[in-house]
Protein backbone atom coordinates (compact mmCIF):
# COMPACT_ATOMS: atom_id res chain seq x y z
CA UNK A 1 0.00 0.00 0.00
CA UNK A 2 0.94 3.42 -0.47
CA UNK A 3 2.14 5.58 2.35
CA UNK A 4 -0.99 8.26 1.06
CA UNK A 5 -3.18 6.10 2.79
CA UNK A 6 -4.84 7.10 6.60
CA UNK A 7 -7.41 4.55 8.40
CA UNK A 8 -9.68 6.25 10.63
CA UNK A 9 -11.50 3.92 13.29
CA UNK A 10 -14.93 5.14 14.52
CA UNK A 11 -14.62 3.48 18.19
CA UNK A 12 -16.65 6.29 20.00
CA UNK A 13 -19.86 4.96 20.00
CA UNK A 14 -21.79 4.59 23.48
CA UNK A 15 -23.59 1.27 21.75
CA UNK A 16 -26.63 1.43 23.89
CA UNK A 17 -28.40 -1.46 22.59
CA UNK A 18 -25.47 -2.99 23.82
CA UNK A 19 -26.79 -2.57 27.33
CA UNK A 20 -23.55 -2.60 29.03
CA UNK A 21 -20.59 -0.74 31.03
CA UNK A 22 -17.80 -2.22 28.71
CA UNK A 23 -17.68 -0.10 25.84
CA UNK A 24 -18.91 -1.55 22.48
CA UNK A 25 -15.54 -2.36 20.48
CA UNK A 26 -14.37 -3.61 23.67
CA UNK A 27 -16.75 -7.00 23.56
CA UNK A 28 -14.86 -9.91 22.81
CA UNK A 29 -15.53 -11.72 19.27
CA UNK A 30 -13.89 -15.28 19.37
CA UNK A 31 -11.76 -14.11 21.88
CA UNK A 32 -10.19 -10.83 20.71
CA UNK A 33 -11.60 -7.09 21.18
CA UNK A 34 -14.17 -6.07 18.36
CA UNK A 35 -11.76 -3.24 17.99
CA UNK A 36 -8.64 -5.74 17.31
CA UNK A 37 -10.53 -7.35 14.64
CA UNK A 38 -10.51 -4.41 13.09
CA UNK A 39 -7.23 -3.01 13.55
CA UNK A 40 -5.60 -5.69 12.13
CA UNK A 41 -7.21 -5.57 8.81
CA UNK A 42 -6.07 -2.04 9.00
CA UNK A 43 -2.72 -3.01 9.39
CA UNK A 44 -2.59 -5.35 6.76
CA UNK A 45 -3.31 -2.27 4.18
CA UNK A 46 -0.18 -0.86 5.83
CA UNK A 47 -0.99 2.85 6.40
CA UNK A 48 0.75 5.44 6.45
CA UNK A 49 -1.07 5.87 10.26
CA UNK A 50 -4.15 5.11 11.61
CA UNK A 51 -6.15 7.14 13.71
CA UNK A 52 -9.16 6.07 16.38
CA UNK A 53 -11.54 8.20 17.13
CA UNK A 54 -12.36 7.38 20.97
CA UNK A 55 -15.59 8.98 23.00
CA UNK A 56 -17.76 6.26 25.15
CA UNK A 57 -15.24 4.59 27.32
CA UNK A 58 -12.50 6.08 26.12
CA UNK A 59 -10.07 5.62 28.82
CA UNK A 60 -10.79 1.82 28.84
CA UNK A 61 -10.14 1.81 25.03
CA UNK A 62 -7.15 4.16 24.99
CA UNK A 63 -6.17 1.35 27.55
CA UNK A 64 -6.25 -1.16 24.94
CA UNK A 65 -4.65 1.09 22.09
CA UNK A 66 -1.30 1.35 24.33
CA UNK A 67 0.07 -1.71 22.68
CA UNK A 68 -1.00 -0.70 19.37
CA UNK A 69 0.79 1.86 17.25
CA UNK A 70 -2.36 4.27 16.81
CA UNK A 71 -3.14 8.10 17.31
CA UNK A 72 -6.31 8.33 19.52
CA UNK A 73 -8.63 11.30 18.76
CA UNK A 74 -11.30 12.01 21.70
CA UNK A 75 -14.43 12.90 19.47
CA UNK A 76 -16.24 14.33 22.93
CA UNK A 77 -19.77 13.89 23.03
CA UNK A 78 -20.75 11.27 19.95
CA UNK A 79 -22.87 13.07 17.23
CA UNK A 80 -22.69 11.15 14.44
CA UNK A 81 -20.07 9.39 11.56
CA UNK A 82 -19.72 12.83 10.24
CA UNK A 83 -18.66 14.55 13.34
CA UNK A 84 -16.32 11.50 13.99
CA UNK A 85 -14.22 12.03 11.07
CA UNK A 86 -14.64 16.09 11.67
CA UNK A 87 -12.70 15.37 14.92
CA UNK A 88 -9.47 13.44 13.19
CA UNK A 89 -8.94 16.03 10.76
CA UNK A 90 -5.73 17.11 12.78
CA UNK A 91 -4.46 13.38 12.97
CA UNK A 92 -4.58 12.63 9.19
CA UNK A 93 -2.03 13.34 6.42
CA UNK A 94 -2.48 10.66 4.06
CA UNK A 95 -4.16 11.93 0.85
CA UNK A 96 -6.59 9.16 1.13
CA UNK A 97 -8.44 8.45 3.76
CA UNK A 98 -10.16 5.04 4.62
CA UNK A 99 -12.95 5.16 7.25
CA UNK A 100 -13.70 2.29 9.53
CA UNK A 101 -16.76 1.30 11.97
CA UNK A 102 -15.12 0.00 14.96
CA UNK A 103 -17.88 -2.57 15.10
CA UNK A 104 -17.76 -3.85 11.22
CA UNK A 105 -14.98 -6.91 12.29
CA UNK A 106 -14.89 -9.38 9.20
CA UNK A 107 -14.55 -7.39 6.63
CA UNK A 108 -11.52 -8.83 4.80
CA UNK A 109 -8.68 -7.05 3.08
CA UNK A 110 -9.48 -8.10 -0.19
CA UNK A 111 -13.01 -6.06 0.03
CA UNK A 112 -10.94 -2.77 1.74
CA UNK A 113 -8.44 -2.81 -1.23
CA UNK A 114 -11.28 -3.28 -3.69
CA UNK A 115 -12.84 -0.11 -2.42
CA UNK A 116 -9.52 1.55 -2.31
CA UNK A 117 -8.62 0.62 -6.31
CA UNK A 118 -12.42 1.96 -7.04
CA UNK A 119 -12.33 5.11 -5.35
CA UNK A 120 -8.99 5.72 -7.37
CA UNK A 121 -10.07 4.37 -10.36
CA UNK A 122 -13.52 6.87 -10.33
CA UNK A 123 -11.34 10.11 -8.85
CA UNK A 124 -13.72 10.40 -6.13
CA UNK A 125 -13.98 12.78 -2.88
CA UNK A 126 -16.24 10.14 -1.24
CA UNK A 127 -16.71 6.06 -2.13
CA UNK A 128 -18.93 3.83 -0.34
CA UNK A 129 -18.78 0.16 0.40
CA UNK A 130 -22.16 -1.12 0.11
CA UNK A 131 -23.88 -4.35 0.03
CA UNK A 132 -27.22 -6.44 -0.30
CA UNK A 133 -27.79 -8.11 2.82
CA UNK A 134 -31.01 -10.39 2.76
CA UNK A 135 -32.57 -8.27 5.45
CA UNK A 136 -31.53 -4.52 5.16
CA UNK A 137 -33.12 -3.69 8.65
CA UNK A 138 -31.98 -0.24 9.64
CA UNK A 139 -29.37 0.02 7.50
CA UNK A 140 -29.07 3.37 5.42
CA UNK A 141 -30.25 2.77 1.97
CA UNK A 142 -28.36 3.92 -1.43
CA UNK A 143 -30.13 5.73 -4.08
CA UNK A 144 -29.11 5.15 -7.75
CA UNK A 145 -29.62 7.18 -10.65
CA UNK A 146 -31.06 5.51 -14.12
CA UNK A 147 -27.26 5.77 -15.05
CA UNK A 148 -26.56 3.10 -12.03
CA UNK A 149 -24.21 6.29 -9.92
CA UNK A 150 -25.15 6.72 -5.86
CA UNK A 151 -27.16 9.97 -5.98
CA UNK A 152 -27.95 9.99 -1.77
CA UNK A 153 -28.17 7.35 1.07
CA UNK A 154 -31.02 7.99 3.08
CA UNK A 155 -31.22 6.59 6.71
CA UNK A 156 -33.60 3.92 7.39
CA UNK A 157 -35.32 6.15 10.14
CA UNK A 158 -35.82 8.98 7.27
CA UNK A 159 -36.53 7.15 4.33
CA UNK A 160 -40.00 6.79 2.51
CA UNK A 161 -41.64 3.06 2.03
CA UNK A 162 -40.26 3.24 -1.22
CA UNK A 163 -36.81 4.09 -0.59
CA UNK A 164 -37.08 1.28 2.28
CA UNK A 165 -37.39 -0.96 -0.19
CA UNK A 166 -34.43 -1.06 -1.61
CA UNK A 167 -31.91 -3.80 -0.93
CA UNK A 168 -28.28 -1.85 -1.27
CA UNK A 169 -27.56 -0.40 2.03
CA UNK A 170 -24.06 1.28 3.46
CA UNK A 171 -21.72 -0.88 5.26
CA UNK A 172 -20.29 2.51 7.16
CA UNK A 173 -16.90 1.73 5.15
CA UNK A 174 -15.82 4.99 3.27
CA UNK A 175 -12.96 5.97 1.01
CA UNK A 176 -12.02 9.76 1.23
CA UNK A 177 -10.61 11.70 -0.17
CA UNK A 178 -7.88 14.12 1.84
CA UNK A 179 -8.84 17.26 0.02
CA UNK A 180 -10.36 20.88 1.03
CA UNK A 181 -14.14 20.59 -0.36
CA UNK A 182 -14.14 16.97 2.14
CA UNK A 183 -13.75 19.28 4.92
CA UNK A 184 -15.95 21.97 3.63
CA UNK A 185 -18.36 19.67 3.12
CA UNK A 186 -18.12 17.71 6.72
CA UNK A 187 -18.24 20.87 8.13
CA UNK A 188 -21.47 22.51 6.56
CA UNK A 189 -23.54 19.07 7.59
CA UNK A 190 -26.57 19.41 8.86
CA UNK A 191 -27.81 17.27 12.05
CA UNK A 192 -31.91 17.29 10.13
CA UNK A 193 -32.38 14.04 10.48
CA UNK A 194 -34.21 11.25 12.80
CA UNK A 195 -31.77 11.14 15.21
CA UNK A 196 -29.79 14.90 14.81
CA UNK A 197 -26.55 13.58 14.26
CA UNK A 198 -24.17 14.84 10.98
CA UNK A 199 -23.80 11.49 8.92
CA UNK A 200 -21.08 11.17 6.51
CA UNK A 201 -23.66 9.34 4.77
CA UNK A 202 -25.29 13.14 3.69
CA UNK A 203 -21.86 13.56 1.53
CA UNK A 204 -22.95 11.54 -1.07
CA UNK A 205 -25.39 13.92 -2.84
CA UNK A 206 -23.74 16.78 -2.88
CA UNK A 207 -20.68 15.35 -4.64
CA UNK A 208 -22.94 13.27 -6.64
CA UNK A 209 -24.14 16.23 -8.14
CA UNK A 210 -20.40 17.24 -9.20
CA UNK A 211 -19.93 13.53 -10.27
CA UNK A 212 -17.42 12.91 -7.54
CA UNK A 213 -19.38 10.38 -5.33
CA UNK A 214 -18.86 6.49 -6.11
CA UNK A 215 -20.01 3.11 -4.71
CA UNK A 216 -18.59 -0.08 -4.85
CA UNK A 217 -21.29 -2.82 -4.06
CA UNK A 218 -19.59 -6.25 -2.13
CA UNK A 219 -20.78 -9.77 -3.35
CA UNK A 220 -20.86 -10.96 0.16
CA UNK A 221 -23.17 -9.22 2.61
CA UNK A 222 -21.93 -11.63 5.63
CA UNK A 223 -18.29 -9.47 5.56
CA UNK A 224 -19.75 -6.15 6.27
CA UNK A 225 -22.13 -7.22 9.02
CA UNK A 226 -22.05 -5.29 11.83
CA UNK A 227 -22.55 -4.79 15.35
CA UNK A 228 -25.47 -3.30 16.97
CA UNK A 229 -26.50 -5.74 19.81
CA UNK A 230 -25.64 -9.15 21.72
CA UNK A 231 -27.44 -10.88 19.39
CA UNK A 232 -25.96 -9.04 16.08
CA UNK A 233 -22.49 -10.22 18.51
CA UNK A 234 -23.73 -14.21 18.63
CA UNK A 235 -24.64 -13.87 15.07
CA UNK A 236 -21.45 -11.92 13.80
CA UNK A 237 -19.35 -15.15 15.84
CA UNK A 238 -21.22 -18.05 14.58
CA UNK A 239 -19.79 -16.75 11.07
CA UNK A 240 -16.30 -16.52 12.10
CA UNK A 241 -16.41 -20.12 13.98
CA UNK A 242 -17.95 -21.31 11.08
CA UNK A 243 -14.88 -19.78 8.80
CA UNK A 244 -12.42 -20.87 10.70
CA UNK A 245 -13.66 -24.31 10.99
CA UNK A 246 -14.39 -25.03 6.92
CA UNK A 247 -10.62 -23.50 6.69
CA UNK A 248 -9.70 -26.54 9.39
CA UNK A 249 -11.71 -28.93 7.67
CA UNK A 250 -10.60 -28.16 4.28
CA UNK A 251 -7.25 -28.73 5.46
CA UNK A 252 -7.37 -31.81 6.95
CA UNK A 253 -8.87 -31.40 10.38
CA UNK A 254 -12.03 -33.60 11.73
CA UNK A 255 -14.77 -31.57 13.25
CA UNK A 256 -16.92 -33.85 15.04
CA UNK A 257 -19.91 -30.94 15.50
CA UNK A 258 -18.58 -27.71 13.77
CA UNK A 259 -21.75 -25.74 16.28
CA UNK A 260 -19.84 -26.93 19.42
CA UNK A 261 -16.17 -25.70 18.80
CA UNK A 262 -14.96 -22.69 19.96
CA UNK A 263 -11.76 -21.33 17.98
CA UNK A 264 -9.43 -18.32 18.38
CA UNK A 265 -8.49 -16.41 14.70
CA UNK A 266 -5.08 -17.07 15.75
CA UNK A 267 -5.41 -21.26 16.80
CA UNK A 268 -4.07 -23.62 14.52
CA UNK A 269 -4.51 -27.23 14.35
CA UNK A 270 -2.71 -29.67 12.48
CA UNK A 271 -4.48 -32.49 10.00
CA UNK A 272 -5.77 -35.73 11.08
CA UNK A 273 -6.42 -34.01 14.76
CA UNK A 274 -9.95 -34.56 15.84
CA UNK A 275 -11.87 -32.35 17.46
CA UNK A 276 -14.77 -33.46 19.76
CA UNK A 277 -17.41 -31.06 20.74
CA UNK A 278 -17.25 -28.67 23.83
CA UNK A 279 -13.68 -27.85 22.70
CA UNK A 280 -12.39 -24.00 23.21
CA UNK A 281 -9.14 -23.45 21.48
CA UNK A 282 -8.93 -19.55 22.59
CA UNK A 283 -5.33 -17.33 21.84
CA UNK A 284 -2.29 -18.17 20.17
CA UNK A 285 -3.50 -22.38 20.93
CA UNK A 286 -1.77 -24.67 18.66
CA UNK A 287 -2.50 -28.21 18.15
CA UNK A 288 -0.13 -30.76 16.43
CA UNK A 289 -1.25 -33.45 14.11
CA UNK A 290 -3.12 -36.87 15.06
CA UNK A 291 -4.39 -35.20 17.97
CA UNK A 292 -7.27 -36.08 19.78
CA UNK A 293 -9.32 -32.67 21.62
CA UNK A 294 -12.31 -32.66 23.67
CA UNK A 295 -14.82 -33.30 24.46
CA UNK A 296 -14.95 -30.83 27.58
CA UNK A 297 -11.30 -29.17 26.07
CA UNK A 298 -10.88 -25.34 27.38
CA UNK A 299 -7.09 -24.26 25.83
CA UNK A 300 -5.49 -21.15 26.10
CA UNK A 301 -2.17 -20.04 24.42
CA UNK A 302 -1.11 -23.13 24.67
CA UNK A 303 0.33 -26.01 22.65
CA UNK A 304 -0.06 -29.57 21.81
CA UNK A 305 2.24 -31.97 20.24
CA UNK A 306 1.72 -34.94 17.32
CA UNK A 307 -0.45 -37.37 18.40
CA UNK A 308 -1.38 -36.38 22.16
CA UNK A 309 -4.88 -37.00 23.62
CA UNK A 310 -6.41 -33.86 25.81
CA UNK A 311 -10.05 -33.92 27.17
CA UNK A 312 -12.38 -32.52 29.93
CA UNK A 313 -9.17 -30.41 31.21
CA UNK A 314 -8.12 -26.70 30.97
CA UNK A 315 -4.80 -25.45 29.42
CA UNK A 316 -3.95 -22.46 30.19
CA UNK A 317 -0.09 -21.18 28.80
CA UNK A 318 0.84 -24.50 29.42
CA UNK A 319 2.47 -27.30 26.64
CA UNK A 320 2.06 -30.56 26.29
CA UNK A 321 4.23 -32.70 24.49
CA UNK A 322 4.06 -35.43 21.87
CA UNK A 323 1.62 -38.50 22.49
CA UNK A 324 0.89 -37.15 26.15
CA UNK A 325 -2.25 -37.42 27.54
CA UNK A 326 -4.04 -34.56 29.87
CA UNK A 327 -7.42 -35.53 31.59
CA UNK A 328 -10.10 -35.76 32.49
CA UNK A 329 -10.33 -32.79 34.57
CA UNK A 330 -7.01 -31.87 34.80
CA UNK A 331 -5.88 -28.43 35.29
CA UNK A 332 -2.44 -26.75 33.72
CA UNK A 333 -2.00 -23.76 34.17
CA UNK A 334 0.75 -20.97 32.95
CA UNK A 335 4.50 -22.52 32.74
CA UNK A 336 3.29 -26.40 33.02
CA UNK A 337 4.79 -28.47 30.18
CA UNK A 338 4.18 -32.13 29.95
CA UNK A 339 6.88 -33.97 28.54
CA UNK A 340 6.38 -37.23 25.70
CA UNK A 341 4.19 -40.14 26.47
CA UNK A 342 3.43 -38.71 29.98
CA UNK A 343 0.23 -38.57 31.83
CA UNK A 344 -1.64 -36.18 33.85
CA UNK A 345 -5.32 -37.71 35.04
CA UNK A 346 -8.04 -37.18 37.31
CA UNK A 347 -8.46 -33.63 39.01
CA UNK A 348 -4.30 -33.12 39.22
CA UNK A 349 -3.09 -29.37 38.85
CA UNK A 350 0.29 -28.39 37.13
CA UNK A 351 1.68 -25.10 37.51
CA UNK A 352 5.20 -23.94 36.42
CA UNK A 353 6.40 -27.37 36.45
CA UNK A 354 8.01 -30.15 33.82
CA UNK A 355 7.09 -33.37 33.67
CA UNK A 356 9.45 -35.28 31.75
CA UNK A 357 9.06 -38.36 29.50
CA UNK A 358 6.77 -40.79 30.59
CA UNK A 359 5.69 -39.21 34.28
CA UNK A 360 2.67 -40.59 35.52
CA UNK A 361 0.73 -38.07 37.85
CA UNK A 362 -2.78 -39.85 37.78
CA UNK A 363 -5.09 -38.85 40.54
CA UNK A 364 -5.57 -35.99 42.94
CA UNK A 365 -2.11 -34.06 43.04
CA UNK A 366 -0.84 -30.76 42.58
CA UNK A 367 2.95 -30.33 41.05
CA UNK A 368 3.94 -26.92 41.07
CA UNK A 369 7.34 -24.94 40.73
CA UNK A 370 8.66 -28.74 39.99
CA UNK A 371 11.60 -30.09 37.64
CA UNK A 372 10.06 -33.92 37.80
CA UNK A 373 12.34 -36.42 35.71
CA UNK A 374 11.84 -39.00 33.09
CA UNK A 375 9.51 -41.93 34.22
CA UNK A 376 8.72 -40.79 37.67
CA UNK A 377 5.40 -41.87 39.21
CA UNK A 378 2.74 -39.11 41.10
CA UNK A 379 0.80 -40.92 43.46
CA UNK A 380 -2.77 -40.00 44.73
CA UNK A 381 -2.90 -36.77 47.06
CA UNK A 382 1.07 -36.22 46.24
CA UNK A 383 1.66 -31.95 46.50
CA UNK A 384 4.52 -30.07 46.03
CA UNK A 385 4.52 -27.87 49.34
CA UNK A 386 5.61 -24.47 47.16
CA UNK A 387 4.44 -21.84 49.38
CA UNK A 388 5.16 -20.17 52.12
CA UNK A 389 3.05 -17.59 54.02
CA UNK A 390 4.12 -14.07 53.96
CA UNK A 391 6.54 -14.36 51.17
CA UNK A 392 6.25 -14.16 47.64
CA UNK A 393 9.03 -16.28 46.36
CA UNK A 394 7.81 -19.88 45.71
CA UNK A 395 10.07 -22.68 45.86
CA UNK A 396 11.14 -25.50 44.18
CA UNK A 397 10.68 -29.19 43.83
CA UNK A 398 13.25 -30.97 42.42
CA UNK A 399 12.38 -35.31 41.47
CA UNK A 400 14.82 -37.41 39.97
CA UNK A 401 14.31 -39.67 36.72
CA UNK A 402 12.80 -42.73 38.19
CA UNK A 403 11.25 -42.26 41.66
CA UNK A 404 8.50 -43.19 43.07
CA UNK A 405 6.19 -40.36 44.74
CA UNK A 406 3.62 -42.49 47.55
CA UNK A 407 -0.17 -41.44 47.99
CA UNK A 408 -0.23 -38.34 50.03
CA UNK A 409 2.80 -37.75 50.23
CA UNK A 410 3.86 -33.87 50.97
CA UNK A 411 7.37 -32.44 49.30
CA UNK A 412 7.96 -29.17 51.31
CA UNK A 413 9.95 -27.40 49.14
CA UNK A 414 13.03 -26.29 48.64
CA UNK A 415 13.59 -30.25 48.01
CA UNK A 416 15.70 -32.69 46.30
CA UNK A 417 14.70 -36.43 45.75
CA UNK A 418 17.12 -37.97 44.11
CA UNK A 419 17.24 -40.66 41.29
CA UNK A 420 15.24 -43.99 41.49
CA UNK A 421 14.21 -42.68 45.55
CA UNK A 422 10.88 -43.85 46.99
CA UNK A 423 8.85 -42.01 49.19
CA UNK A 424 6.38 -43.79 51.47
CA UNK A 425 2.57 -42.96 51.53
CA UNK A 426 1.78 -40.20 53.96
CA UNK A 427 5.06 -38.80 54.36
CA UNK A 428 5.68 -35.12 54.93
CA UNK A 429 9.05 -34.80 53.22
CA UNK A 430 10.82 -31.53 54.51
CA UNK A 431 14.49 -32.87 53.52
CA UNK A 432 16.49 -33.90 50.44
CA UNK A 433 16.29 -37.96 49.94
CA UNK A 434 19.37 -39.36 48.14
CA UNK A 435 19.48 -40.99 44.77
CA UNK A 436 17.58 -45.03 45.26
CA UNK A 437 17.37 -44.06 49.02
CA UNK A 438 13.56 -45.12 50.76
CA UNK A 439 12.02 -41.78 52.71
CA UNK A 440 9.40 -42.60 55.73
CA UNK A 441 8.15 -40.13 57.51
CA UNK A 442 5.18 -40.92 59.53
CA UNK A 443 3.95 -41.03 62.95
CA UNK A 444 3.85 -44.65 65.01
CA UNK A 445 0.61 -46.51 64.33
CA UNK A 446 -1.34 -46.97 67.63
CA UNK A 447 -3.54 -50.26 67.82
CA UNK A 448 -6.16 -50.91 70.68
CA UNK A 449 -6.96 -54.58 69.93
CA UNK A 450 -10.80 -55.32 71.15
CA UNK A 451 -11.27 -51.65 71.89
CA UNK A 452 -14.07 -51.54 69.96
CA UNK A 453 -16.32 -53.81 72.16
CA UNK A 454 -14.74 -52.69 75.76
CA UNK A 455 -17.72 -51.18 77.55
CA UNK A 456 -17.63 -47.53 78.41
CA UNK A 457 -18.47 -45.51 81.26
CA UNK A 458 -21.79 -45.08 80.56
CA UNK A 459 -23.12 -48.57 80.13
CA UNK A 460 -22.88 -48.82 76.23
CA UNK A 461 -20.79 -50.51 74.33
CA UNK A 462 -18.13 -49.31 71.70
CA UNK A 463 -19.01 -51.04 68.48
């Protein structure tokens, strides 16, 4: 792309119908901000800059923005698309300008450089993406001449049954141009209208009339839906899922029920991995081949090697090697990593720990701030003891390749056990065991014999 080209975001909307504190562009599609869906199709156009136009919220969103090279432009009180792009005027110096609703989040780059080659192509002050969605609802409708050029868009709220019945309706995607009569025009708007805001949409007949106003109607309604409500959110998500998935299937992937997968625009998954429903692959997940997922699956940022098994379990920044097998109900969270062929099973937590090849931690423990080695065993109710109160610094657990952790055992870390070393069921292990050494630590076993049926002192028997 040029470097003539500005994107301006519209991300000042209060989104009422939204019914909620959390600003509109702030509601999370498939994971991500609305707003982040849209600022990366503006950076694949690479811009010259982009600018976003903040109001509603705006310290939340300029929040977000920090990690995002951006100018943010506080619109003030929201009164309208027009007004919005009024307020960037300072912020832009490309000669073409590219206007984006913060809550339009599939449109694809493809339809954005389309509009961009059109509004070149025509040597227009204003273009408008439009399309023909099946129900044009309140969408602002665009008039044609005979000769088949916009004339006006009139909003749905304004418009007369007849002009309601037309099917081509703005998308609220605009091509600019960077020149004085724009801002002449933007400034002499008028807020007549339903709602007495100044739409950029009231541009179009005045440089219609000059022969300077364009449209460029999109085959595909779906990619310029946008956002107006929870349900326009649901709706808006079941087409990305259902995207993402066909692009998964297509490449090799088995979908067991596409409706009950829940995947991240950045997740990959590799072919002949199967994916059973109630799965959740959410961040930068990815999943090797062969793999089996779900059901029950909940994965964040985290990855999954060739041929490993992972079901009714969360993952959370955690990895998981080659032909390993997580679950059910296992928990790891940030910094686990579960070496080859290794197990982790029923209700056991891993946090900032390895597990090397072959571990077996199958019931009921928690391993965290660990270095366990090849082949060791986890028994039922094992813990790493990793905390201590009043200080923040957790300490470690260090296991040797080959030992053998008893049921309930208790490591109280800092710790060593060494190579091949056994620990006893029930012990409370506070120091280092040597390599192939046995640990015991318990307290003597008292037995009563016939205790049970001695009579006490108040006539009854013990039984």
């Amino acid at each position: 792309m040029e470097d003539s080209l500005t994107v301006v975001v519209l991300a000042a909307g209060k989104g009422t119908r939204m019914r909620s504190r959390l600003p509109k562009v702030l509601h999370p599609l498939a994971g991500l901000p609305l707003l982040e869906h849209v600022l990366r199709v503006a950076q694949s156009l690479a811009p010259q800059e982009t600018v976003v136009v903040v109001g509603h919220g705006g310290e939340e969103v300029r929040a977000f923005l920090a990690r995002w090279e951006v100018t943010a432009v506080d619109q003030g009180e929201p009164r309208g698309t027009g007004h919005a792009v009024l307020a960037s005027r300072d912020a832009i110096h490309g000669r073409t300008v590219l206007v984006l609703p913060g809550d339009v989040p599939l449109v694809p780059t493809e339809a954005l450089q389309a509009l961009l080659d059109h509004h070149r192509a025509e040597r227009a002050v204003v273009t408008v993406l439009t399309a023909e969605p099946p129900d044009p609802g309140s969408y602002g409708r665009l008039v044609r001449g005979e000769d088949g050029r916009p004339q006006r868009i009139v909003e749905a709220g304004d418009a007369s049954p007849a002009e309601l019945a037309l099917r081509e309706v703005n998308s609220g995607i605009w091509a600019l141009e960077n020149a004085p009569e724009l801002w002449a025009a933007l400034s002499s708007l008028s807020p007549d209208n339903a709602k007495g805001e100044y739409y950029l949409t009231d541009l179009v007949a005045p440089f219609a009339r000059s022969g300077r106003a364009a449209a460029l109607r999109w085959p595909c309604p779906e990619d310029l839906r946008g956002v107006n409500d929870r349900a326009d959110l649901a709706a808006v998500e079941a087409l990305l899922r259902e995207r993402i998935l066909t692009t998964w299937m297509r490449d090799g992937v088995t979908v067991v029920d596409p409706r009950a997968i829940y995947p991240s625009p950045d997740a990959s998954v590799g072919e002949d991995t199967v994916l059973f429903p109630g799965t959740y692959l959410l961040g930068r997940t990815v999943i090797g081949r062969g793999c089996v997922v779900g059901p029950g699956a909940y994965l964040v940022d985290s990855a999954v090697g060739d041929g490993a098994r992972v079901w009714y379990s969360v993952l959370e920044g955690a990895t998981v090697e080659e032909e390993a097998q997580v679950g059910p109900y296992a928990h790891l969270r940030p910094g686990a990593r579960i070496g080859r062929r290794a197990r982790v099973g029923n209700f056991v937590e891993v946090k900032a720990a390895t597990l090397g090849e072959g571990v077996r931690a199958g019931h009921l423990a928690y391993i965290g701030d660990a270095e366990v080695g090849p082949g060791t065993n986890i028994g039922a109710g094992a813990i790493t003891c990793n905390f201590q109160p009043g200080k923040k610094e957790k300490f470690r657990t260090e296991i040797g390749r080959g030992a053998f952790i008893g049921t309930n055992v208790s490591l109280v870390a800092p710790i060593r056990i060494g190579e091949g070393a056994v620990v006893g069921a029930g012990s409370v292990i506070t120091r280092d065991v040597p390599p192939y050494a046995l640990a015991l630590e318990r307290a003597p076993q008292i037995v009563k014999p016939g205790w049970a049926l001695e009579e006490r002192d108040d006539g009854q028997t013990n039984a």
